[in-house]
C-alpha atoms as a PDB file:
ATOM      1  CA  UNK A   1      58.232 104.373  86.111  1.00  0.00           C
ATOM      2  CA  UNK A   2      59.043 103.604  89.946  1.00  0.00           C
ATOM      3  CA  UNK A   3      58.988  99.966  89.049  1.00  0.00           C
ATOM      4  CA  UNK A   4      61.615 100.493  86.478  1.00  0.00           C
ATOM      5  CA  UNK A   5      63.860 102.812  88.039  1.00  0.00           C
ATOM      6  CA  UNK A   6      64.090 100.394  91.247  1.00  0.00           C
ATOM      7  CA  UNK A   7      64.930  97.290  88.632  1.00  0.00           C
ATOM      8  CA  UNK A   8      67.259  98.986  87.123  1.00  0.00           C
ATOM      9  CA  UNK A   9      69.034  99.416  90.411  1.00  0.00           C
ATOM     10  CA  UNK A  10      68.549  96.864  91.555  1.00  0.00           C
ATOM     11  CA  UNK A  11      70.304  94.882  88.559  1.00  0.00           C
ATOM     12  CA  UNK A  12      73.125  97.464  88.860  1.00  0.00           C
ATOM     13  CA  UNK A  13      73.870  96.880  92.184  1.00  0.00           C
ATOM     14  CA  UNK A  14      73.910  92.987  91.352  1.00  0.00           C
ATOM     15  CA  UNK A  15      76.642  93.469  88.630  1.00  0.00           C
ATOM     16  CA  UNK A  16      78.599  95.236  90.658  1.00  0.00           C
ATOM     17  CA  UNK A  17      78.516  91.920  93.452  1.00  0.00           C
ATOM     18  CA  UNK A  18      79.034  89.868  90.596  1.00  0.00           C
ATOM     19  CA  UNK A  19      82.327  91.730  89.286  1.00  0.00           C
ATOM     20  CA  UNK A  20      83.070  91.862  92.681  1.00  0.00           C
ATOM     21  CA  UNK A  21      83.039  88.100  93.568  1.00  0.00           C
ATOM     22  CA  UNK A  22      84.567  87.737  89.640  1.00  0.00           C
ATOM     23  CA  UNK A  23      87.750  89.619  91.495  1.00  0.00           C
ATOM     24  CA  UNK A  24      87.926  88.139  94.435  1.00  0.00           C
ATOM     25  CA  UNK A  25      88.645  84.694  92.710  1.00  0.00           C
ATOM     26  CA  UNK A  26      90.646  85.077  89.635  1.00  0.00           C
ATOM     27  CA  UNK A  27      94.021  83.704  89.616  1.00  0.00           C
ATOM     28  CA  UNK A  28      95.733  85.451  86.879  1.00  0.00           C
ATOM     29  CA  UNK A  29      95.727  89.153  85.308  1.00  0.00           C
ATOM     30  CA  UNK A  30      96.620  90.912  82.774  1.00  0.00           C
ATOM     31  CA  UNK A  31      99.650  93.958  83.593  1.00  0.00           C
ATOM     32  CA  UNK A  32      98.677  95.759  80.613  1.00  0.00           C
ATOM     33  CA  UNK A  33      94.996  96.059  80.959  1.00  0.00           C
ATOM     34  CA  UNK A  34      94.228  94.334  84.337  1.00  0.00           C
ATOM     35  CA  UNK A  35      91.560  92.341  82.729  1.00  0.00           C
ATOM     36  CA  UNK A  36      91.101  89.465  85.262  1.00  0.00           C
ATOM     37  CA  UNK A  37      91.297  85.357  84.068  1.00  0.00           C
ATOM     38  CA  UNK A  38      90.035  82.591  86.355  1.00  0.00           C
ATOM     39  CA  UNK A  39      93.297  80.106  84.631  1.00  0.00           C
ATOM     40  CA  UNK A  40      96.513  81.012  82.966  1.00  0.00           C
ATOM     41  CA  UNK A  41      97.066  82.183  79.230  1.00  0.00           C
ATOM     42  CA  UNK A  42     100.032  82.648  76.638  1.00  0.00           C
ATOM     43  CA  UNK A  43      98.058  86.272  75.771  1.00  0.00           C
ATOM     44  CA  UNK A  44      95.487  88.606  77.402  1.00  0.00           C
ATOM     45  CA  UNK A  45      92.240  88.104  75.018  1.00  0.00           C
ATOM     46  CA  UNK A  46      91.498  92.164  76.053  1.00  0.00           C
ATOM     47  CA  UNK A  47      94.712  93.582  74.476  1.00  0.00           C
ATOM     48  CA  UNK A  48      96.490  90.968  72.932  1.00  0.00           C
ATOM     49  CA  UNK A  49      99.299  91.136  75.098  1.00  0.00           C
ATOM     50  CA  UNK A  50     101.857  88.614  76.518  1.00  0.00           C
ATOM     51  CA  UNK A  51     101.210  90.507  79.849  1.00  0.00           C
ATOM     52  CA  UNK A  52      99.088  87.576  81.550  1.00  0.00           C
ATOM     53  CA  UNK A  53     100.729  86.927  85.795  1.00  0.00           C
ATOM     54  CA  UNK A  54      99.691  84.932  88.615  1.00  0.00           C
ATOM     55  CA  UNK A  55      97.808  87.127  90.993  1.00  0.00           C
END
């Protein structure tokens, strides 16, 4: 099970750099639900709000 327990945090631990990096170059977000966007939008696709800014 050492194996697995080590993947597993190992992949967790690259998800988290990944969301990370995902942050660090979006260019527009939602106000409502924060969800991030990498181009601007009419609506959030998360919540269906109008709430989309540039960040």
């Amino acid at each position: 099970m050492g194996f697995f327990n080590n993947l597993g945090r190992k992949v967790e631990e690259f998800k988290r750099d990944v969301d990370s990096a995902k942050a660090d170059e979006a260019t527009h977000q939602c106000t409502a639900c924060d969800h991030l966007y990498f181009a601007a939008r009419e609506e959030c696709d998360e919540c269906g709000r109008d709430a989309v800014v540039e960040r």
